[in-house]
Every structure is written in structure tokens, then in C-alpha cells.
PDB file of N, CA and C in Angstrom:
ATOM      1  N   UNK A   1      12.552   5.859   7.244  1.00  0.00           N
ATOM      2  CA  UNK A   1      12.126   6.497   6.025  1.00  0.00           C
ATOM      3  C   UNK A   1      13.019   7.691   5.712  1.00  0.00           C
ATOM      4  N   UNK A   2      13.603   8.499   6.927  1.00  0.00           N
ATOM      5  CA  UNK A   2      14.235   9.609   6.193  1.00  0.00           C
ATOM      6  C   UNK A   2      15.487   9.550   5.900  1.00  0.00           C
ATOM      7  N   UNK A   3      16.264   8.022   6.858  1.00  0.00           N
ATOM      8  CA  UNK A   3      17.637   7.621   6.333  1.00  0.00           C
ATOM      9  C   UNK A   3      17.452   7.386   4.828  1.00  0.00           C
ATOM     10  N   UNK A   4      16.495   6.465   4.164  1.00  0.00           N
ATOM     11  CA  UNK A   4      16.156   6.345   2.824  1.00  0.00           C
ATOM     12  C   UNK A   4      16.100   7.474   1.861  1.00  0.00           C
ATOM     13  N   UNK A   5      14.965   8.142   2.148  1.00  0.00           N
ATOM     14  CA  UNK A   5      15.332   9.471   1.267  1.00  0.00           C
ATOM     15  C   UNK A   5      16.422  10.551   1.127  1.00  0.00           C
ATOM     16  N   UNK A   6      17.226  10.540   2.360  1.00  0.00           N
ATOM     17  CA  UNK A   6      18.200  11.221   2.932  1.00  0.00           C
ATOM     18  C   UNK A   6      19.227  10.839   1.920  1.00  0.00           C
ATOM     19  N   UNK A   7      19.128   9.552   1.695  1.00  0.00           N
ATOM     20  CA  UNK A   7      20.284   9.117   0.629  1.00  0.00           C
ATOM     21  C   UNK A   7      19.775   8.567  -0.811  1.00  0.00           C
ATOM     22  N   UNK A   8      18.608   9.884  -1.044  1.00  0.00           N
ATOM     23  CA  UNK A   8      18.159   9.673  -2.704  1.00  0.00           C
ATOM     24  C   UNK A   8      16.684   8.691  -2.878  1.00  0.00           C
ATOM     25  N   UNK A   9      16.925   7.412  -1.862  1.00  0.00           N
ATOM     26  CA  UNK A   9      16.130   6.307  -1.819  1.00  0.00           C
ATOM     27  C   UNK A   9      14.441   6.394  -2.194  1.00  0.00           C
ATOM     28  N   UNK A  10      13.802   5.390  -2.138  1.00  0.00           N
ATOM     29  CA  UNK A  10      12.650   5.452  -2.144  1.00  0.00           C
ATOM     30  C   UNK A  10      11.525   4.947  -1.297  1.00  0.00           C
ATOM     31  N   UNK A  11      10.599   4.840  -0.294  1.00  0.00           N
ATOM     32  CA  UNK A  11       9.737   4.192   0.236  1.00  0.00           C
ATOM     33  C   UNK A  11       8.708   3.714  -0.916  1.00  0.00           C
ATOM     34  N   UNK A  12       9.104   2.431  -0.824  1.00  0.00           N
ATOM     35  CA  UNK A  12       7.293   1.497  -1.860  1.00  0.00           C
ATOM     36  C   UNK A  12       6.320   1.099  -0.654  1.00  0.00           C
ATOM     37  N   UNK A  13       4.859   1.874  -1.254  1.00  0.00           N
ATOM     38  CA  UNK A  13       3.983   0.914   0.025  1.00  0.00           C
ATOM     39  C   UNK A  13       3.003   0.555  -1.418  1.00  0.00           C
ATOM     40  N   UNK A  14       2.399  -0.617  -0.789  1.00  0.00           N
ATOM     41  CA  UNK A  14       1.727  -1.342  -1.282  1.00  0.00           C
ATOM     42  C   UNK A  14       0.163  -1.605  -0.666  1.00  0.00           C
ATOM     43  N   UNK A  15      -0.659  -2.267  -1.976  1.00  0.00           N
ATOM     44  CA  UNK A  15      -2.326  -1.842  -1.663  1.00  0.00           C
ATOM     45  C   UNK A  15      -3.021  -3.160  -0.899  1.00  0.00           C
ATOM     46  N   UNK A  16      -1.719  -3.966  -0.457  1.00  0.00           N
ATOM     47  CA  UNK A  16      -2.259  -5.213   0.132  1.00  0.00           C
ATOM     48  C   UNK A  16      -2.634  -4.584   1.814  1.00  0.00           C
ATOM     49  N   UNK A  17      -3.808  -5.310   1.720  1.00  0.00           N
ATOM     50  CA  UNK A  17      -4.681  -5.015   3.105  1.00  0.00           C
ATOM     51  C   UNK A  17      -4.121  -5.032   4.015  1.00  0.00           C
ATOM     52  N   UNK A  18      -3.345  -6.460   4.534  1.00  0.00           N
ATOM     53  CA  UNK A  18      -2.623  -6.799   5.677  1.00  0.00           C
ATOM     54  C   UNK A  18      -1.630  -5.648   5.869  1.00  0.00           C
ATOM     55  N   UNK A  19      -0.922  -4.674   5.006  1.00  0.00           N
ATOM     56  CA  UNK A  19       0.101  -3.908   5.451  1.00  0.00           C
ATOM     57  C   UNK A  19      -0.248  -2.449   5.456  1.00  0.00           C
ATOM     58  N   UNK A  20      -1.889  -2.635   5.582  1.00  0.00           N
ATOM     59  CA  UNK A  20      -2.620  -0.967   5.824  1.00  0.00           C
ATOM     60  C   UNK A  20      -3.241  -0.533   7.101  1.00  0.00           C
ATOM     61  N   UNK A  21      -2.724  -1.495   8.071  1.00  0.00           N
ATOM     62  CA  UNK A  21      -3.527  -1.320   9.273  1.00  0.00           C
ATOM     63  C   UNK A  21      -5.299  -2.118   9.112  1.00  0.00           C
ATOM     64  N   UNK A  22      -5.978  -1.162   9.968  1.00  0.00           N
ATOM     65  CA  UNK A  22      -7.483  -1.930   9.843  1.00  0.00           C
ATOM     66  C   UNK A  22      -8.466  -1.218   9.961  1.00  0.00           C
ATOM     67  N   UNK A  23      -8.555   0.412  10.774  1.00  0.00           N
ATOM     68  CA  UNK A  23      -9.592   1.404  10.892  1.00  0.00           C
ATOM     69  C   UNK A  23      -9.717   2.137   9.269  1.00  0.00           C
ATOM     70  N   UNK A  24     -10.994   2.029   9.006  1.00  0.00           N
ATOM     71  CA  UNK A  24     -11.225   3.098   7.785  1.00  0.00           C
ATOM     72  C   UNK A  24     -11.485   1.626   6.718  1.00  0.00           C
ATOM     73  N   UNK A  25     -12.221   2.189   5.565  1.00  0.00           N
ATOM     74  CA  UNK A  25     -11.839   1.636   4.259  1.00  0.00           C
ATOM     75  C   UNK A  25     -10.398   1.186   3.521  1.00  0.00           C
ATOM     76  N   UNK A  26     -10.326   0.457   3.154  1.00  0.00           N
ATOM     77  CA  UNK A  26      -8.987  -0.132   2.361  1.00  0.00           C
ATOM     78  C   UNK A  26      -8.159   1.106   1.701  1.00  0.00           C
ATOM     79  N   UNK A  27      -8.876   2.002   0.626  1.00  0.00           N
ATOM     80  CA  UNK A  27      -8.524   2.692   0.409  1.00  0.00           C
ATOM     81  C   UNK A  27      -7.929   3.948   1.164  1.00  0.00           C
ATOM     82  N   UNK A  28      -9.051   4.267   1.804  1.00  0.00           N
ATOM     83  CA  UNK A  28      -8.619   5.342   2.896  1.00  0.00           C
ATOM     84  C   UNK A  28      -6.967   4.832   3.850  1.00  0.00           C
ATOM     85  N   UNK A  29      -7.015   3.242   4.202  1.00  0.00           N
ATOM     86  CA  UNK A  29      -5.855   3.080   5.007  1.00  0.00           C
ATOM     87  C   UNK A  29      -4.756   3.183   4.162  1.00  0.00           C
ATOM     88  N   UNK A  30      -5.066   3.164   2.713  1.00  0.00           N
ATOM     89  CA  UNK A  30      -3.503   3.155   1.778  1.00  0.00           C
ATOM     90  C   UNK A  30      -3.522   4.972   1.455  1.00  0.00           C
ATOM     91  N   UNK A  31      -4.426   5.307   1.281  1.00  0.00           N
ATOM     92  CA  UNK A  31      -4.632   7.140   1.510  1.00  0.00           C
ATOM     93  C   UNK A  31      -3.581   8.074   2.522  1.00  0.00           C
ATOM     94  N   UNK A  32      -4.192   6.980   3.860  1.00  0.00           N
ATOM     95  CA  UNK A  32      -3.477   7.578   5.269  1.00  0.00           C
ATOM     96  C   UNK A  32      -1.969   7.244   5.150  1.00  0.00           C
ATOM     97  N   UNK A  33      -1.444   5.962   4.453  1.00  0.00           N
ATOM     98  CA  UNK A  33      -0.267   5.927   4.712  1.00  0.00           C
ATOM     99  C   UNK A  33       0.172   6.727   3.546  1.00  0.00           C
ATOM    100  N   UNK A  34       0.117   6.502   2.428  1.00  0.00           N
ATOM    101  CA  UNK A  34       0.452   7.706   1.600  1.00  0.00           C
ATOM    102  C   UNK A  34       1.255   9.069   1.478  1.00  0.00           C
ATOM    103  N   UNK A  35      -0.058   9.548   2.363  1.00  0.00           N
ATOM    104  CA  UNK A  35      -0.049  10.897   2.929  1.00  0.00           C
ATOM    105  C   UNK A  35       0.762  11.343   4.109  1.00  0.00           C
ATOM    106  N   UNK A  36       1.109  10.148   4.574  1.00  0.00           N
ATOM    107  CA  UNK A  36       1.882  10.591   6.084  1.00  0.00           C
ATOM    108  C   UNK A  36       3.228  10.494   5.606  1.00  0.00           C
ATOM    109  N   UNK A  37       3.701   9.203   4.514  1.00  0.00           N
ATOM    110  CA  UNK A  37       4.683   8.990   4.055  1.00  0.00           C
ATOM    111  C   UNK A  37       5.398   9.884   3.379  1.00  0.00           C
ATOM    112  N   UNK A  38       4.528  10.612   2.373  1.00  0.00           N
ATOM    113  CA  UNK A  38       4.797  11.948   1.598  1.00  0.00           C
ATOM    114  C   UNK A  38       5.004  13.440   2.981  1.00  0.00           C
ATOM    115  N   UNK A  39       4.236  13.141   3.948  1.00  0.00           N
ATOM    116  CA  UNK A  39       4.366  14.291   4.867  1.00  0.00           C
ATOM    117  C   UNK A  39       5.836  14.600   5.544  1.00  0.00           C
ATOM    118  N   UNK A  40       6.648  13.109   5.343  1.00  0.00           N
ATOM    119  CA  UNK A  40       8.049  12.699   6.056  1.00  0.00           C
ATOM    120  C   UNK A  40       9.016  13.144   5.139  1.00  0.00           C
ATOM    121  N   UNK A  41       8.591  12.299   4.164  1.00  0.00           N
ATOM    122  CA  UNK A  41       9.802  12.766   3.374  1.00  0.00           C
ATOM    123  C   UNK A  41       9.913  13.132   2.238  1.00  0.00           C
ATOM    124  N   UNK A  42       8.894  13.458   1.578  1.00  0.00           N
ATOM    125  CA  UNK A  42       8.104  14.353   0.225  1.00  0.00           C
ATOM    126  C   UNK A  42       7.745  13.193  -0.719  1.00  0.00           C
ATOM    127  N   UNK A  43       7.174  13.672  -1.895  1.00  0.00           N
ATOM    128  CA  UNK A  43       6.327  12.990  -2.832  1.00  0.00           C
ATOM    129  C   UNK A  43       7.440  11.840  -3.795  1.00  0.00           C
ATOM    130  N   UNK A  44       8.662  12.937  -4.165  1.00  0.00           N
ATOM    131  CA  UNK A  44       9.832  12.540  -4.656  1.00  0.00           C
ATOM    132  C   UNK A  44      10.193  10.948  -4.126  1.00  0.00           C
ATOM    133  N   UNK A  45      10.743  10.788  -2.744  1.00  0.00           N
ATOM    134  CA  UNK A  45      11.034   9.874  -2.585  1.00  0.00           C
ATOM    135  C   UNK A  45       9.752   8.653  -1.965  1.00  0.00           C
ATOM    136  N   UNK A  46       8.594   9.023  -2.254  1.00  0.00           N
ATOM    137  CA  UNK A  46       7.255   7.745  -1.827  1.00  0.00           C
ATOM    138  C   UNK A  46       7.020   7.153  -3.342  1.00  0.00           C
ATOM    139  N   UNK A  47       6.872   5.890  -3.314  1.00  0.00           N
ATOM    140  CA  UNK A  47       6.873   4.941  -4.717  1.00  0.00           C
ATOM    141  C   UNK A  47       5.531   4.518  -4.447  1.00  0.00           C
ATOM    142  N   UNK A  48       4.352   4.062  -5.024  1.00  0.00           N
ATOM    143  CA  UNK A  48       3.189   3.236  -5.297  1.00  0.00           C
ATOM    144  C   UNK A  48       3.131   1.938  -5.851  1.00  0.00           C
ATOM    145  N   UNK A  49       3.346   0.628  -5.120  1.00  0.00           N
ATOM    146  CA  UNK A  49       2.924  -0.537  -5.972  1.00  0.00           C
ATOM    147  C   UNK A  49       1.839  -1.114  -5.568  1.00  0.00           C
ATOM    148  N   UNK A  50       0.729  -1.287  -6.341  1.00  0.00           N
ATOM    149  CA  UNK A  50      -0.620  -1.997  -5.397  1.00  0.00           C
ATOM    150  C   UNK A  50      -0.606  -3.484  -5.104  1.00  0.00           C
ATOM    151  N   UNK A  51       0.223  -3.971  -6.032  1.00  0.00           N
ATOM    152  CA  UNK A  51       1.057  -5.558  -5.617  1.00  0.00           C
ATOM    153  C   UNK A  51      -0.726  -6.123  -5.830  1.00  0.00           C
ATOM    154  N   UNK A  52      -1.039  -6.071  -6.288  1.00  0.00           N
ATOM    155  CA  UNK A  52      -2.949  -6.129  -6.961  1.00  0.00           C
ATOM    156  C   UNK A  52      -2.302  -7.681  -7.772  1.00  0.00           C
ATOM    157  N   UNK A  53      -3.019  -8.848  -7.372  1.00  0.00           N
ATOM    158  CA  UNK A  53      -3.193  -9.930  -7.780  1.00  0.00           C
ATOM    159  C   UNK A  53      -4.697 -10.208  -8.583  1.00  0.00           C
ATOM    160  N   UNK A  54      -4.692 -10.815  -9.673  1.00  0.00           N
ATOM    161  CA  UNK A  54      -5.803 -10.817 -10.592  1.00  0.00           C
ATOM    162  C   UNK A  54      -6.491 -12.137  -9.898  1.00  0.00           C
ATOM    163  N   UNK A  55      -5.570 -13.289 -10.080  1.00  0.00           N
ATOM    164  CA  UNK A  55      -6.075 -14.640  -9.731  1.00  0.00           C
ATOM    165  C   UNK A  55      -6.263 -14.329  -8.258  1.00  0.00           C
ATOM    166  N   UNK A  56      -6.897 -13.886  -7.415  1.00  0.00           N
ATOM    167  CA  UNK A  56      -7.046 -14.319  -5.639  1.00  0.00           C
ATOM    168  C   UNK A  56      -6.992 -15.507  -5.237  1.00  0.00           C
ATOM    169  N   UNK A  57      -7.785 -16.315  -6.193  1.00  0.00           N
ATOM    170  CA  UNK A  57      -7.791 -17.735  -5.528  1.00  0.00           C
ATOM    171  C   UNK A  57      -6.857 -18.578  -5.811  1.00  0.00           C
ATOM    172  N   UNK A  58      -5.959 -18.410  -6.330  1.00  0.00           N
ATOM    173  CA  UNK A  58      -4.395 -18.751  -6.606  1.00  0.00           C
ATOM    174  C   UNK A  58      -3.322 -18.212  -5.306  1.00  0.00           C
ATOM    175  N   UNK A  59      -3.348 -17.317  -5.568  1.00  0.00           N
ATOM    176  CA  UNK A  59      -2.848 -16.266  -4.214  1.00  0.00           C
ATOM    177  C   UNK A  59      -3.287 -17.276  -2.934  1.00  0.00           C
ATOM    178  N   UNK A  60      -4.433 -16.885  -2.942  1.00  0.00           N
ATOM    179  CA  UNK A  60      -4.994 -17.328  -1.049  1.00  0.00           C
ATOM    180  C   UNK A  60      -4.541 -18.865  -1.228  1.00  0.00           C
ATOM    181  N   UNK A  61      -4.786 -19.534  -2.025  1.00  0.00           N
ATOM    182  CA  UNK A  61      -4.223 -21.105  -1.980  1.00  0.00           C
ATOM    183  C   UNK A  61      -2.830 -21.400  -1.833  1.00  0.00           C
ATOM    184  N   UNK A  62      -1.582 -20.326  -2.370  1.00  0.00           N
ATOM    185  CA  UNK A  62      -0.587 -20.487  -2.431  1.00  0.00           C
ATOM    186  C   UNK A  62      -0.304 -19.799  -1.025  1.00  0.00           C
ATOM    187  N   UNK A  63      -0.677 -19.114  -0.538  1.00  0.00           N
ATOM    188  CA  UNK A  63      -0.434 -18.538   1.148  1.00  0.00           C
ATOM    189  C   UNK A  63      -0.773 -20.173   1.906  1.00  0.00           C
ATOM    190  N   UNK A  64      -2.170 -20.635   1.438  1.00  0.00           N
ATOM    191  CA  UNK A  64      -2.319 -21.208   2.431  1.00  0.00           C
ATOM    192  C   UNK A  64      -1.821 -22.934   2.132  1.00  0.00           C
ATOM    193  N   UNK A  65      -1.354 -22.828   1.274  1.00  0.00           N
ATOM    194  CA  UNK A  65      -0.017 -24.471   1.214  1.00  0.00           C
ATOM    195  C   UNK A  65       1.470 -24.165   1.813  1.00  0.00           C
ATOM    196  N   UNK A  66       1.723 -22.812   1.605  1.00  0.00           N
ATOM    197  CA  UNK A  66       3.064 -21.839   2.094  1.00  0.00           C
ATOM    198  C   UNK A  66       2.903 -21.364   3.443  1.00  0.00           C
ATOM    199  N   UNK A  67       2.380 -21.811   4.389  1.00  0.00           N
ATOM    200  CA  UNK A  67       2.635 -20.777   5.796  1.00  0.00           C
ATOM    201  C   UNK A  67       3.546 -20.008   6.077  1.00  0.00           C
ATOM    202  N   UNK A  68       4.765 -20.990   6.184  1.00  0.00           N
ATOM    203  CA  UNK A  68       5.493 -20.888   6.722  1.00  0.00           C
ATOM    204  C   UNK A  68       6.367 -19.307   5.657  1.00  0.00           C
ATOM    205  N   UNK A  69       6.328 -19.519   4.888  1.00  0.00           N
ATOM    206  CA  UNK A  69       6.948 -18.131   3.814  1.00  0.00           C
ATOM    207  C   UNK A  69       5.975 -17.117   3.808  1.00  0.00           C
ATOM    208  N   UNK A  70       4.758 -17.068   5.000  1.00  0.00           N
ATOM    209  CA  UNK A  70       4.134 -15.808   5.313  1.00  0.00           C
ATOM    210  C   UNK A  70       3.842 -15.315   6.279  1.00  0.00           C
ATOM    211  N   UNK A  71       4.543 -15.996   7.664  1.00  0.00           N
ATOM    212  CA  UNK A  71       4.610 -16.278   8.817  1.00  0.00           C
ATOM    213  C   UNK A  71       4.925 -14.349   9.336  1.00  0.00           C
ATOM    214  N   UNK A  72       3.762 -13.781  10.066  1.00  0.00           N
ATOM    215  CA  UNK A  72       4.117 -12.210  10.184  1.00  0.00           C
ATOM    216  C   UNK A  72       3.601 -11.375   9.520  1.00  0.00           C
ATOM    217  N   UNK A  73       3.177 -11.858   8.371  1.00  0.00           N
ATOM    218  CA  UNK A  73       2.842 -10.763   7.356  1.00  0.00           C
ATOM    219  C   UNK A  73       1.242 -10.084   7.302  1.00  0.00           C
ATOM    220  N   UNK A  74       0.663 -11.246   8.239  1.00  0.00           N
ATOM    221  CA  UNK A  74      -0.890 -10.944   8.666  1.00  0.00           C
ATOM    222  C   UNK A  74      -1.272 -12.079   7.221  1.00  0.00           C
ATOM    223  N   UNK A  75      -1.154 -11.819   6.235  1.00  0.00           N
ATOM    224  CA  UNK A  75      -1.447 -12.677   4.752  1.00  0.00           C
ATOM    225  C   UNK A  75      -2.035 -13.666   5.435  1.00  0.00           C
ATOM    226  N   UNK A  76      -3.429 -14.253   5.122  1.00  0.00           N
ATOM    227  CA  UNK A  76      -3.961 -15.725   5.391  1.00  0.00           C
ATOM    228  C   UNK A  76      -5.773 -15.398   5.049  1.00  0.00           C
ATOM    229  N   UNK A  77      -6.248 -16.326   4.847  1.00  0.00           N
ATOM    230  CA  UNK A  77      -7.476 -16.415   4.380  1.00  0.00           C
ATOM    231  C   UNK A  77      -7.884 -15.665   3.088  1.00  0.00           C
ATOM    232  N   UNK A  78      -9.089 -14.971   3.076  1.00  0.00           N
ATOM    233  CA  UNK A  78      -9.013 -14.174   1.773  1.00  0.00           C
ATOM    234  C   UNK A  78      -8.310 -12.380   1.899  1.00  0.00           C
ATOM    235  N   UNK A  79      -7.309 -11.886   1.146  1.00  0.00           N
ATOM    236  CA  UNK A  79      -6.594 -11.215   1.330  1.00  0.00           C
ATOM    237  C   UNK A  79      -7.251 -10.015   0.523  1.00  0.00           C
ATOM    238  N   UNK A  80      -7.216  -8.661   1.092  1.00  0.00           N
ATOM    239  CA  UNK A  80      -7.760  -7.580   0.724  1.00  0.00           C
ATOM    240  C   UNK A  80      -7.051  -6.911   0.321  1.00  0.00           C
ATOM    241  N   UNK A  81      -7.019  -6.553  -1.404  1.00  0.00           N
ATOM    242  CA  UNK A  81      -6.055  -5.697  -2.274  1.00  0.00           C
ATOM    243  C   UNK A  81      -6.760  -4.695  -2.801  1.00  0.00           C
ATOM    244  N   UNK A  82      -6.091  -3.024  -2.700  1.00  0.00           N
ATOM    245  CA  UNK A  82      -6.882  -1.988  -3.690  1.00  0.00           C
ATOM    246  C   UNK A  82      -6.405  -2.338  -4.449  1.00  0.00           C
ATOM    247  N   UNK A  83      -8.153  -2.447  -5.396  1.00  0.00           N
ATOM    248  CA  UNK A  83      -7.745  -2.351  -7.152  1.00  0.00           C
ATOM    249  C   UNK A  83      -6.906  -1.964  -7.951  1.00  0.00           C
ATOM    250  N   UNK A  84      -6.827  -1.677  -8.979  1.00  0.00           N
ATOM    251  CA  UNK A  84      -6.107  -0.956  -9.636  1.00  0.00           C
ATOM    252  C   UNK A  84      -6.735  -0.045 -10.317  1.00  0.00           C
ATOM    253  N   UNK A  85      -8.115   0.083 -10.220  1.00  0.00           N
ATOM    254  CA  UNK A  85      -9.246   1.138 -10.659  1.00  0.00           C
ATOM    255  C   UNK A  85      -9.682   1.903  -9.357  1.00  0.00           C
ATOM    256  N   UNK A  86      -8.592   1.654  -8.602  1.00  0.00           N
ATOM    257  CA  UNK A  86      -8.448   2.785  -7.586  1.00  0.00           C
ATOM    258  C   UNK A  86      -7.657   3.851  -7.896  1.00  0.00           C
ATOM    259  N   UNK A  87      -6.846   3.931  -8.722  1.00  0.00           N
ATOM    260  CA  UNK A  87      -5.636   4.809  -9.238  1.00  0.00           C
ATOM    261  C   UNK A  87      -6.272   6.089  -9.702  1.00  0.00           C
ATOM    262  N   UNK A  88      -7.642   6.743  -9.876  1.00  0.00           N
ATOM    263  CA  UNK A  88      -8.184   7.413  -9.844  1.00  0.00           C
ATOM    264  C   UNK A  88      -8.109   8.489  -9.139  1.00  0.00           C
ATOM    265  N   UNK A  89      -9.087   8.012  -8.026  1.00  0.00           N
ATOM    266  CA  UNK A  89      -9.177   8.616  -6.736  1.00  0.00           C
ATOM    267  C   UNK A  89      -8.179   8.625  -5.536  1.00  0.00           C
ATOM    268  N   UNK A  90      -6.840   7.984  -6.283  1.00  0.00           N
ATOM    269  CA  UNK A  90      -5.505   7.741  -5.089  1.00  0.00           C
ATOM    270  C   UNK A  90      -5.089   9.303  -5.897  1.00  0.00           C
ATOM    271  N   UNK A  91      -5.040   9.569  -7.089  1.00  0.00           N
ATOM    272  CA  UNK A  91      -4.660  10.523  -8.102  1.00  0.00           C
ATOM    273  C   UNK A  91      -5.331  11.696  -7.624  1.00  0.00           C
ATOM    274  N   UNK A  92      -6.079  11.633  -7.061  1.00  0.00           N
ATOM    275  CA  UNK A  92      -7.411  12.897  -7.294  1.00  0.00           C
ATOM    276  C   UNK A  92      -6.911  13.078  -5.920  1.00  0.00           C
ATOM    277  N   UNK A  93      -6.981  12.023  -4.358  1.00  0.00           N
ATOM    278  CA  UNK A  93      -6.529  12.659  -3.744  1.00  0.00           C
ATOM    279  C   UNK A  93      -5.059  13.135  -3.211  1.00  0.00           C
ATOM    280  N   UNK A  94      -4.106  13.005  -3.670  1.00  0.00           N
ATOM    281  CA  UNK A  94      -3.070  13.339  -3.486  1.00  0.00           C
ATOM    282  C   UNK A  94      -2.837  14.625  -4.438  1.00  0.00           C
ATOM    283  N   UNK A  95      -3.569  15.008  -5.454  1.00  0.00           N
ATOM    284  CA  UNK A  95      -3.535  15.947  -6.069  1.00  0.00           C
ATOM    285  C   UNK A  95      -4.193  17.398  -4.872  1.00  0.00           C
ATOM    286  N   UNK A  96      -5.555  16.887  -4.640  1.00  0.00           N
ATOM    287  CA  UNK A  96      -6.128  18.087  -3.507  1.00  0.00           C
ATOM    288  C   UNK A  96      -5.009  18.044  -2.681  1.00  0.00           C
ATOM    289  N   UNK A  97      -4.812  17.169  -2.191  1.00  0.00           N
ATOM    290  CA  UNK A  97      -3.501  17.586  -1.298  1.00  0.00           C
ATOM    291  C   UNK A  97      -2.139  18.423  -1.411  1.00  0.00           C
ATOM    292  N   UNK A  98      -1.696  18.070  -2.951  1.00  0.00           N
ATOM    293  CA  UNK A  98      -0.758  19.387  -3.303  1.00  0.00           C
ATOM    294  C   UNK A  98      -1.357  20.370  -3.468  1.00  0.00           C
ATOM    295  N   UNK A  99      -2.632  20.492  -3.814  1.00  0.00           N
ATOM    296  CA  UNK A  99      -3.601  21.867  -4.141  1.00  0.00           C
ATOM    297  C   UNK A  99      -3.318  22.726  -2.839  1.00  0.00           C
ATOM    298  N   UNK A 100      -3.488  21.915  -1.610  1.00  0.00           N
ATOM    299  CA  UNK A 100      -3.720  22.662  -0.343  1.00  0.00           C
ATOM    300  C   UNK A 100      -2.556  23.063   0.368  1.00  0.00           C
ATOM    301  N   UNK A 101      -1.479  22.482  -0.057  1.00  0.00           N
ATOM    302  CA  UNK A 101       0.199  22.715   0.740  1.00  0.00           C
ATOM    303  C   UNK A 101       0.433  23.801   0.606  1.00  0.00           C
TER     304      UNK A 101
END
């Protein structure tokens, strides 16, 4: 992450479940990475995509005819994405958080 920003770059994390860990709420695990990400290498270089799929059951069907092109990714069964009416409270808390720096 800091070779990336080091040279301008950007870190994207995304609101898909499989790449938030597993302790805490969904939200809270995209919160924690967030926040740690911004703690490394500032706000500037951390990007937000929630990669938020509308159709799920398109998604989970196309994982599960595709294995093999998700092989690692944890992706399989029904897949856990923050909303996009999470953008709220992702807003609200990263804001207290500059409040408090």
C-alpha cells in the first residue's frame, strides 16, 4: 500500500463480503479496513468501490457455472455485499474520524 501511494497511486477496497474478513458486521469489516487503509497511507490515496451487484441471483449463478474464474476469492454460494445505502454511515463515519485526528 505505501509503494502505491508513494508513487501518487491509489488503494480500491471493495464492499464484497468475501474480501472483508468475517468478525463484526459487514459494514463494520469494510469500516475497519477503511480506516486502517486511510491510517497507512491517508484518505488521498484510499478509493471506495462497493462492486454492489443489483441482480444477486445472476451473480451467485454466474460464480457458480464459473468456478474455476473464482477459485481463491472465497466468492461461492450467496455472496454478501454493502449496499449502496450504506454510503451514509461509511460518510458519517469517516467524517468523526477526521473530526478526531
Amino acid at each position: 500500500m505505501r509503494a502505491c501511494a508513494k508513487k501518487g497511486g491509489v488503494i480500491g477496497l471493495s464492499g464484497v463480503g468475501p474480501f472483508l474478513g468475517s468478525k463484526g458486521s459487514l459494514l463494520d469489516r469494510l469500516l475497519r479496513q477503511l480506516r486502517y487503509a486511510i491510517d497507512q497511507v491517508g484518505a488521498e490515496h484510499v478509493g471506495l468501490g462497493l462492486d454492489y451487484v443489483f441482480d444477486r441471483a445472476e451473480l451467485e449463478e454466474h460464480v457458480r457455472r464459473n468456478p474455476r474464474n473464482f477459485e481463491g476469492t472465497g466468492l461461492s454460494g450467496t455472496i454478501e455485499m454493502v449496499e449502496p445505502e450504506a454510503i451514509g454511515a461509511i460518510a458519517e463515519d469517516l467524517a468523526s474520524k477526521l473530526a478526531t485526528s
